[in-house]
N, C-alpha and C. Protein backbone atom coordinates (compact mmCIF):
# COMPACT_ATOMS: atom_id res chain seq x y z
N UNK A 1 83.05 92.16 38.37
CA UNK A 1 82.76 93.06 39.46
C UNK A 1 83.40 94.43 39.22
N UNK A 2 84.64 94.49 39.07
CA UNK A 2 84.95 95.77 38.46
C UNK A 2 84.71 96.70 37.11
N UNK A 3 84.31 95.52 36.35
CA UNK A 3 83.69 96.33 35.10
C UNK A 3 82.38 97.26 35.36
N UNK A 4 81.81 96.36 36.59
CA UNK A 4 80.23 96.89 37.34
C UNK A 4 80.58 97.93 37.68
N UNK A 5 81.91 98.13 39.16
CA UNK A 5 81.98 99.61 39.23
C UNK A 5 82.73 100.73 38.34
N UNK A 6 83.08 100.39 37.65
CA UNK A 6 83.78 100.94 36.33
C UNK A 6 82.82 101.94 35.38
N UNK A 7 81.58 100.77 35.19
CA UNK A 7 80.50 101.39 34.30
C UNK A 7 79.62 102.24 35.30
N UNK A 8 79.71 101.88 36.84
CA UNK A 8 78.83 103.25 37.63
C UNK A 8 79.62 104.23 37.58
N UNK A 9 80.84 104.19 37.97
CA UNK A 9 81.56 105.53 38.07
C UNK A 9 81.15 106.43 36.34
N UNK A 10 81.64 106.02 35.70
CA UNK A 10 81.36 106.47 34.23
C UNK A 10 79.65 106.98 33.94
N UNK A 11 79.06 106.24 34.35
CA UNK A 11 77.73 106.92 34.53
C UNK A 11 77.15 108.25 35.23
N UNK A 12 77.94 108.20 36.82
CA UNK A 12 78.17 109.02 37.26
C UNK A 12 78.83 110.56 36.54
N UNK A 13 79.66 110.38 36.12
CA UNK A 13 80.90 111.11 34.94
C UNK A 13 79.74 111.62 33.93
N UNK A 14 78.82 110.96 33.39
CA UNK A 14 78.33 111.11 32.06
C UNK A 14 76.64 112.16 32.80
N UNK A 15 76.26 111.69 33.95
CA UNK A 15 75.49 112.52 34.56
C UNK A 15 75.96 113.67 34.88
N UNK A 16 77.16 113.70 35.66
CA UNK A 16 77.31 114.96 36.30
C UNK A 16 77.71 116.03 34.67
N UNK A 17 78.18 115.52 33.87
CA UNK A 17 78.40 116.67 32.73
C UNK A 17 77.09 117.15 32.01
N UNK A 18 76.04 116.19 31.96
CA UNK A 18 75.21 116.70 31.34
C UNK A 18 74.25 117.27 32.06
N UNK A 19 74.14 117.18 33.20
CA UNK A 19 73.40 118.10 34.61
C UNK A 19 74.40 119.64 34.21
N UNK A 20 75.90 119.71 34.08
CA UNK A 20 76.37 120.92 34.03
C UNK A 20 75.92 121.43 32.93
N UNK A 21 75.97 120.96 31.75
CA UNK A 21 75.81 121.51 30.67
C UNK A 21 74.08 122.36 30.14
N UNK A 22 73.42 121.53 31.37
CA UNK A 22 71.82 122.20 30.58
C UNK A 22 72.12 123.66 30.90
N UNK A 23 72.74 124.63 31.60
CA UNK A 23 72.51 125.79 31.47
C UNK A 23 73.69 126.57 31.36
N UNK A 24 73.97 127.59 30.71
CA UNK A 24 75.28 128.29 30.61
C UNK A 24 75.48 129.93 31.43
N UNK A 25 76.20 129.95 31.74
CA UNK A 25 76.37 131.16 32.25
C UNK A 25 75.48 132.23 32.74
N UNK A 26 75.02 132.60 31.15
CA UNK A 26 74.43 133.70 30.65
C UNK A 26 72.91 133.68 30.94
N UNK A 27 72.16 132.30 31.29
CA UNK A 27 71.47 131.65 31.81
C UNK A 27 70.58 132.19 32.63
N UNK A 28 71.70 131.99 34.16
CA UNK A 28 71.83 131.77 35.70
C UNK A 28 71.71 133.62 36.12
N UNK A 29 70.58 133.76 36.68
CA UNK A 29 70.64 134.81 37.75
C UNK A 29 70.33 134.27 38.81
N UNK A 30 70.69 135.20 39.83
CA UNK A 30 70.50 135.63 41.52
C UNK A 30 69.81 136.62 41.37
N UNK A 31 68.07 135.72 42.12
CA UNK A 31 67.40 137.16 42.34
C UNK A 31 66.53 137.05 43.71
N UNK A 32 65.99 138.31 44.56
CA UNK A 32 66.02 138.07 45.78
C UNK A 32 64.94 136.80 45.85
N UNK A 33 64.82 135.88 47.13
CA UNK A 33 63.76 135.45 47.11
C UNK A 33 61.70 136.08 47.01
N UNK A 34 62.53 137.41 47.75
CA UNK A 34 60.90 138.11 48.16
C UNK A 34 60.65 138.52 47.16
N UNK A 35 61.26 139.35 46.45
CA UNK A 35 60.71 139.86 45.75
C UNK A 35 60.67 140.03 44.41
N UNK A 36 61.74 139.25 43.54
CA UNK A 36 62.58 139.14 42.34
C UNK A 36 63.58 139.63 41.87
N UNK A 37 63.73 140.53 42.32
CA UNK A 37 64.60 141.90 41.93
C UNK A 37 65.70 140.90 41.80
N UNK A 38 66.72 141.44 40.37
CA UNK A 38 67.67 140.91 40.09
C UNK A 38 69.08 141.27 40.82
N UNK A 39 69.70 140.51 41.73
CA UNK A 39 71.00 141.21 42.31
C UNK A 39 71.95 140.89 41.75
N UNK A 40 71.96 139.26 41.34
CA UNK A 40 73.48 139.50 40.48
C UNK A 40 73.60 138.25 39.15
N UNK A 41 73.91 138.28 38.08
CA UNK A 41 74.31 137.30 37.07
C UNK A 41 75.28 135.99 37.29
N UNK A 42 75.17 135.25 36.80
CA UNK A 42 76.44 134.20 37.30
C UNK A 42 77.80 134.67 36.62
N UNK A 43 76.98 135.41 35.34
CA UNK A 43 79.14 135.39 35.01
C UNK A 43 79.56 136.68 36.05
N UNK A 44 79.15 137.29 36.76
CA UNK A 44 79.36 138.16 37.89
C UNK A 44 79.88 137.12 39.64
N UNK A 45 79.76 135.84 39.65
CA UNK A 45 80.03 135.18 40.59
C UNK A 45 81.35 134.46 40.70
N UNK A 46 81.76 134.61 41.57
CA UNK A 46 83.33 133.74 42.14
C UNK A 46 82.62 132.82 42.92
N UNK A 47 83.68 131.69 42.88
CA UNK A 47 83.49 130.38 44.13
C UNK A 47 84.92 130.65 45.02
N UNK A 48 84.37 130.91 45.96
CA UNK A 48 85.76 131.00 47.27
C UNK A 48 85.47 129.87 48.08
N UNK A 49 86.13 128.79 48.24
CA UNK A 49 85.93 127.43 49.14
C UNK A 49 84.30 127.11 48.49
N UNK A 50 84.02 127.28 49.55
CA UNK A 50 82.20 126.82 49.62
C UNK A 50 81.56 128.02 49.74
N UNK A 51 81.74 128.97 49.36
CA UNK A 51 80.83 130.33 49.10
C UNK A 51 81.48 130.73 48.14
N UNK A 52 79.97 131.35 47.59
CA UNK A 52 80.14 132.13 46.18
C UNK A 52 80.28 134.00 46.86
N UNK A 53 80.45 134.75 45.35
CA UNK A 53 81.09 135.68 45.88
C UNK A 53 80.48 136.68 44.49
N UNK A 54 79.52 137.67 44.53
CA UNK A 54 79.27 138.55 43.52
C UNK A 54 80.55 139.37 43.74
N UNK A 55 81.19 139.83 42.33
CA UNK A 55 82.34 140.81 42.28
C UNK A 55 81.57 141.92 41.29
N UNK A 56 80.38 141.77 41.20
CA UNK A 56 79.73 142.70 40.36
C UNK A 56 79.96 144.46 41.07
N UNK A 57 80.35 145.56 40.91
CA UNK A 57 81.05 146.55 41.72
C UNK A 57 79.54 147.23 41.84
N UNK A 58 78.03 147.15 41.12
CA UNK A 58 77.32 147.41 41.32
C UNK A 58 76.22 146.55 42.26
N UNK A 59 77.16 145.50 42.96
CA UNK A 59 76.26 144.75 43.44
C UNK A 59 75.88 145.52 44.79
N UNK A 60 76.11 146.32 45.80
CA UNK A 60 75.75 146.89 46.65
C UNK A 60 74.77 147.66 46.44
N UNK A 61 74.69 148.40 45.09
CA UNK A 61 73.54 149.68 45.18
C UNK A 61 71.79 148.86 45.04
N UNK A 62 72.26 147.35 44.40
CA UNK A 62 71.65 146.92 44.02
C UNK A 62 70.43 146.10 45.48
N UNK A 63 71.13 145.91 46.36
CA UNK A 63 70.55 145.57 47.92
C UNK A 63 70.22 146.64 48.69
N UNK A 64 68.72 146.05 48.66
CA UNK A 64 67.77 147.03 50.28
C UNK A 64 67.75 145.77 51.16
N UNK A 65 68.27 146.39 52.34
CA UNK A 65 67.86 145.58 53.81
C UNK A 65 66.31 146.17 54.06
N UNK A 66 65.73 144.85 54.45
CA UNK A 66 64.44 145.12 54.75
C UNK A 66 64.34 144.85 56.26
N UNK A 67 64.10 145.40 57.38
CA UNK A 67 63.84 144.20 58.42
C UNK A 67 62.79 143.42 58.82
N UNK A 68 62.56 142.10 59.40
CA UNK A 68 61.53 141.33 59.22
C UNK A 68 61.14 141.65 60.79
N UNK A 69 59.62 141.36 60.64
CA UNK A 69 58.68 141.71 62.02
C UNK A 69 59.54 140.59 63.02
N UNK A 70 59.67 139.03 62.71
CA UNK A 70 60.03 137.98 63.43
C UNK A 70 61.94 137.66 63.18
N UNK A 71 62.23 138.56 63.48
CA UNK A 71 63.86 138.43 63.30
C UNK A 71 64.56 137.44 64.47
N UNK A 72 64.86 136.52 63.66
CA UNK A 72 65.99 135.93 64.75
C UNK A 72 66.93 136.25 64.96
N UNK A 73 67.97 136.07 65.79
CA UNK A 73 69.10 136.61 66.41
C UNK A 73 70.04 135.25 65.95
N UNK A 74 70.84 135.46 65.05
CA UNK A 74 71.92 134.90 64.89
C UNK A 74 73.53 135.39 65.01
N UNK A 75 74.48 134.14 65.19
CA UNK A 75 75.69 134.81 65.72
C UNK A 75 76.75 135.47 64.27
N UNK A 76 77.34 136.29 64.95
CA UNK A 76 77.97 137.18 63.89
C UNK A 76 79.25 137.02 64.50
N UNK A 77 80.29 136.87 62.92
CA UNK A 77 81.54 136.83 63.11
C UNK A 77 82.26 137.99 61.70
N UNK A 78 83.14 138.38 62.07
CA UNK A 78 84.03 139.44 61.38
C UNK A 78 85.41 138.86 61.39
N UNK A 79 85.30 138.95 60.00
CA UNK A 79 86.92 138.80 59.51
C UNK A 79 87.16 139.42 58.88
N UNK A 80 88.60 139.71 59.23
CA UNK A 80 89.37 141.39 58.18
C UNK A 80 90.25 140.80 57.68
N UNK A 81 90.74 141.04 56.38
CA UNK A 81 91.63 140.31 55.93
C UNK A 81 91.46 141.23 54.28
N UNK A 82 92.42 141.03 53.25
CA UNK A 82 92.48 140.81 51.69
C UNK A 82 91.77 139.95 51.34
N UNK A 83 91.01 140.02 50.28
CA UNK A 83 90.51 138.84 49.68
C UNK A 83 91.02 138.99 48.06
N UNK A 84 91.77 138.10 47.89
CA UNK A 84 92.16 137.68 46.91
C UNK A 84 91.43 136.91 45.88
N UNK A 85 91.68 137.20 44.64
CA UNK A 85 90.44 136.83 43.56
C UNK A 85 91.65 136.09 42.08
């Protein structure tokens, strides 16, 4: 019985590396959904907790706000703080 879960965990192990490995870095863009336009590269991305984070210094010029005819109203929160990298 433990050799059973022994050999899933390890399977698991042997999936999750080779799921990482099909693509590298250099790979991976971020581009908008609408329209393609490229906003940012992965080796340009941080992981902070559970959000990623472009540090690309050209990533702002690189975004147009568009507004949509059917906009929903969602809630907005502001935090001020350092962000540390």
């Amino acid at each position: 019985m433990q050799e059973r879960f022994w050999n899933e965990i390890e399977a698991r192990k042997e999936k999750r590396r080779l799921n990482a490995s099909q693509f590298s870095a250099e790979q991976v863009t971020i581009n908008c959904r609408a329209c393609k336009r490229l906003l940012c590269s992965a080796t340009d991305m941080r992981r902070r907790g559970s959000n990623y984070i472009c540090v690309d210094e050209d990533f702002i010029n690189s975004v147009v706000v568009v507004p949509l005819e059917n906009q929903e109203e969602f809630r907005n929160e502001t935090l001020l703080g350092k962000l540390l990298l």
